[in-house]
C-alpha atoms as a PDB file:
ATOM      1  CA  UNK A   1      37.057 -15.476  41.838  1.00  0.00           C
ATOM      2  CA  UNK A   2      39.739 -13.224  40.679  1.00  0.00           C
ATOM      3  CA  UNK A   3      41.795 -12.509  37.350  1.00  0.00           C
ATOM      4  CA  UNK A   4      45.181 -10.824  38.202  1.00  0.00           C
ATOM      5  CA  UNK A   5      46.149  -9.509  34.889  1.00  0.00           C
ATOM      6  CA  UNK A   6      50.170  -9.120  34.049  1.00  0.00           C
ATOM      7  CA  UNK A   7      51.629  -8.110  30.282  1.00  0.00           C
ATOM      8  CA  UNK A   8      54.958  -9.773  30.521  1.00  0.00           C
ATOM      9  CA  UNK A   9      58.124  -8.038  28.477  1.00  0.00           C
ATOM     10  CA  UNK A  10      58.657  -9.144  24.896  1.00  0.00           C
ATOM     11  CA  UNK A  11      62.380 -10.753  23.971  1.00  0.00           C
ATOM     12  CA  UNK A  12      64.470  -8.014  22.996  1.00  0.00           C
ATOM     13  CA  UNK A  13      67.424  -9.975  23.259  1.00  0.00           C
ATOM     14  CA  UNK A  14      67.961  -9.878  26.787  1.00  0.00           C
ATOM     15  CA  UNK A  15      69.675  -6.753  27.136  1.00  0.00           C
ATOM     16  CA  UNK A  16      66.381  -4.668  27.764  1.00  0.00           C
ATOM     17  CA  UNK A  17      65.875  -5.654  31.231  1.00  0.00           C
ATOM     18  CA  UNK A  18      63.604  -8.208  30.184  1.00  0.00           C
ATOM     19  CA  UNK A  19      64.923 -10.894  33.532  1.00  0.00           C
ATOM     20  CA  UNK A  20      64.092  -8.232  35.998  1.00  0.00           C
ATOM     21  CA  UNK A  21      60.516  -7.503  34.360  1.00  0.00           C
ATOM     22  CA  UNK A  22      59.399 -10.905  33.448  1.00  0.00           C
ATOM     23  CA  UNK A  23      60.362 -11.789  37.126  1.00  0.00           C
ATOM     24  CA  UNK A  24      58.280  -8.283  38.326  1.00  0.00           C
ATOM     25  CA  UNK A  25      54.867  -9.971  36.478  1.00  0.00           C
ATOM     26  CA  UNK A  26      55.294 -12.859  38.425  1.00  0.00           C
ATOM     27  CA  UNK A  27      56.258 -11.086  42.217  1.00  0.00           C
ATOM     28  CA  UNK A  28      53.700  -8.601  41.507  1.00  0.00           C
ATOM     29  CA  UNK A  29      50.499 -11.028  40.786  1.00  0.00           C
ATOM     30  CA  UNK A  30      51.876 -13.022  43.763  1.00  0.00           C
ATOM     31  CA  UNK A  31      51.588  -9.790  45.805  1.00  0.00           C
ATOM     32  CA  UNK A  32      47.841  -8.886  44.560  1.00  0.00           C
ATOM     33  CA  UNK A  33      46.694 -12.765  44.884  1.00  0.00           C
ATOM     34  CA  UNK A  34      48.926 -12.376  48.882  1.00  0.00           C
ATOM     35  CA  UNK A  35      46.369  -9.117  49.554  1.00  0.00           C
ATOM     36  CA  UNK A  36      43.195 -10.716  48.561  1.00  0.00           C
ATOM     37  CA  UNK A  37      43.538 -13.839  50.113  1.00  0.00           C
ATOM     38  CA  UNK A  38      43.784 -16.001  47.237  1.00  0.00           C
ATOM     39  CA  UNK A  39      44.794 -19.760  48.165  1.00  0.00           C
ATOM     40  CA  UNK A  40      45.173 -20.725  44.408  1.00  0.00           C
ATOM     41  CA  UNK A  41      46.830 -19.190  41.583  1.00  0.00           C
ATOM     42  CA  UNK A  42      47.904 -19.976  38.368  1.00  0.00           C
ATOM     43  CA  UNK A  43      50.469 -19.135  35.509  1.00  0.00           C
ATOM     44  CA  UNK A  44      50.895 -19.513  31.907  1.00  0.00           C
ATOM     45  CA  UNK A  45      54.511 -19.468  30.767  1.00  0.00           C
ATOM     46  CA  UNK A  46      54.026 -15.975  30.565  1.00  0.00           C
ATOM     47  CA  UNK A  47      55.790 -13.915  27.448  1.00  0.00           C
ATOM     48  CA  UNK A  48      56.830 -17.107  25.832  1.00  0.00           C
ATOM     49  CA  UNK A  49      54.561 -16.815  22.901  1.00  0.00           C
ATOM     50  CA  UNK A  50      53.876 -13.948  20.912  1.00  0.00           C
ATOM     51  CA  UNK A  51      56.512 -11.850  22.953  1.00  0.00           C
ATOM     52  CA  UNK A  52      59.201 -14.600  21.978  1.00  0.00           C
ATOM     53  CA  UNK A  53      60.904 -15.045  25.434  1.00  0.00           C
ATOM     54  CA  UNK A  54      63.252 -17.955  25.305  1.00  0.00           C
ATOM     55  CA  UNK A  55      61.212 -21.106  27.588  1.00  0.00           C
ATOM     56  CA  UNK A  56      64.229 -22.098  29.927  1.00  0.00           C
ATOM     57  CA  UNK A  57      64.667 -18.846  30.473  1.00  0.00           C
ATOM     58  CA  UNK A  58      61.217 -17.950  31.225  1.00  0.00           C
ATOM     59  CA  UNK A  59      60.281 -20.901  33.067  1.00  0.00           C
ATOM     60  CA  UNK A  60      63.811 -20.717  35.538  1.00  0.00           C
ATOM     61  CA  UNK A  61      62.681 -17.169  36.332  1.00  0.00           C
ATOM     62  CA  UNK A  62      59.194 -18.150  36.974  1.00  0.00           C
ATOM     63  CA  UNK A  63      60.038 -21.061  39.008  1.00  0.00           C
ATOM     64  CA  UNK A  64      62.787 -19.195  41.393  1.00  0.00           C
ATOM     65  CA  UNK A  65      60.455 -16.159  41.746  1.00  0.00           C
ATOM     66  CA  UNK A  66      57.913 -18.284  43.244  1.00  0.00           C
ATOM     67  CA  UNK A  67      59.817 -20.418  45.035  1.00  0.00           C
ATOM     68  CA  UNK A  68      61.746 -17.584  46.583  1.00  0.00           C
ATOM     69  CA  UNK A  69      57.684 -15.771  47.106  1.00  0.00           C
ATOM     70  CA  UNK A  70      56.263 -18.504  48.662  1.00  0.00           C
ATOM     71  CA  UNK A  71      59.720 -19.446  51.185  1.00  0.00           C
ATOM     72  CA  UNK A  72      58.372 -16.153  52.712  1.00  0.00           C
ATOM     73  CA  UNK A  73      54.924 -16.261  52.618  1.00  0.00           C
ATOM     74  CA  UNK A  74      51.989 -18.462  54.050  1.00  0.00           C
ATOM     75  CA  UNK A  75      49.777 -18.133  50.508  1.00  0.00           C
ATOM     76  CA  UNK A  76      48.776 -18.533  48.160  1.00  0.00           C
ATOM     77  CA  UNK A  77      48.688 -22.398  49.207  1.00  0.00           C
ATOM     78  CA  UNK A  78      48.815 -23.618  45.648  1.00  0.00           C
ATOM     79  CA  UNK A  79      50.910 -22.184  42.253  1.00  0.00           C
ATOM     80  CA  UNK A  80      49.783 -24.040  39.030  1.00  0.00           C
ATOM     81  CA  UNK A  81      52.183 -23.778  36.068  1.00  0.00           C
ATOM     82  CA  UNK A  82      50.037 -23.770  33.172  1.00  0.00           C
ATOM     83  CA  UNK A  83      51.513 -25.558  30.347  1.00  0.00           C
ATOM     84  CA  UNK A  84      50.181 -25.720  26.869  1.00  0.00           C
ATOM     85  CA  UNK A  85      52.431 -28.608  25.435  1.00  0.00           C
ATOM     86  CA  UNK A  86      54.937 -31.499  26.721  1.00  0.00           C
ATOM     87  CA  UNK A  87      58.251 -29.739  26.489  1.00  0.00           C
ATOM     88  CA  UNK A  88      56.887 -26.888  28.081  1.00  0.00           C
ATOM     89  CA  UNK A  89      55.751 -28.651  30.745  1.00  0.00           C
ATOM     90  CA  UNK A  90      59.075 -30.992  31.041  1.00  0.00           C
ATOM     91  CA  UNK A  91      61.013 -27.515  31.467  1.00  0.00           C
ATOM     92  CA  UNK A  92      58.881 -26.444  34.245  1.00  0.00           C
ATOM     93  CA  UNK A  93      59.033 -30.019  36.285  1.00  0.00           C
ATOM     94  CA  UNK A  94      63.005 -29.932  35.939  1.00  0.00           C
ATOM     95  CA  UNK A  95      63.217 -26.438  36.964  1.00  0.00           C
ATOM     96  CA  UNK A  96      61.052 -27.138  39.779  1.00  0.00           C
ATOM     97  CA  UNK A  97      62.593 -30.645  40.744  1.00  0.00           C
ATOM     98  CA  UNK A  98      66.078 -27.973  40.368  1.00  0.00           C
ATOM     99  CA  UNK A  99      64.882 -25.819  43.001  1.00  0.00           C
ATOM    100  CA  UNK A 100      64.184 -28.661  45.483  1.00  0.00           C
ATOM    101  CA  UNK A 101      67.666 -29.734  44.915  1.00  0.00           C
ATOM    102  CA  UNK A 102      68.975 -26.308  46.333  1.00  0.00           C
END
């Protein structure tokens, strides 16, 4: 019902402030989908095409942003990690399985 639109940071090197942004799409879209009620979002591995962000990186801050969102609030209910091809995918559901660990 609702498109939450975010322009991640392209890879600079990681000098640029590019952690603290990347991690700013993903608290921000979590606060929009919090305010409107949204049980269900979900996330492509946001700046890791075109904008050439490094996947482990991108996918650990995507993961502990979350995580660390949805410790403190009730919704949304569901996250979905959208993943375009098998490694991609097996980075997310270590980084996730990491975060359960802690």
């Amino acid at each position: 019902r609702h498109i939450i639109h975010t322009v991640g940071p392209v890879w600079q090197g990681g000098g640029k402030g590019e952690a603290e942004l990347l991690a700013s799409c993903y608290q921000r879209s979590l606060e929009i989908a919090f305010a409107n009620d949204c049980r269900t979002i979900a996330f492509p591995a946001i700046s890791t095409g075109v904008y050439r962000y490094p996947k482990a990186e991108a996918t650990a801050i995507a993961v502990r942003t979350v995580g660390s969102f949805l410790a403190r609030n009730t919704s949304p209910e569901t996250v979905t990690f959208c993943c375009f091809d098998e490694p991609t995918s097996e980075l997310y559901r270590r980084a996730i399985a990491a975060l359960g660990e802690s």
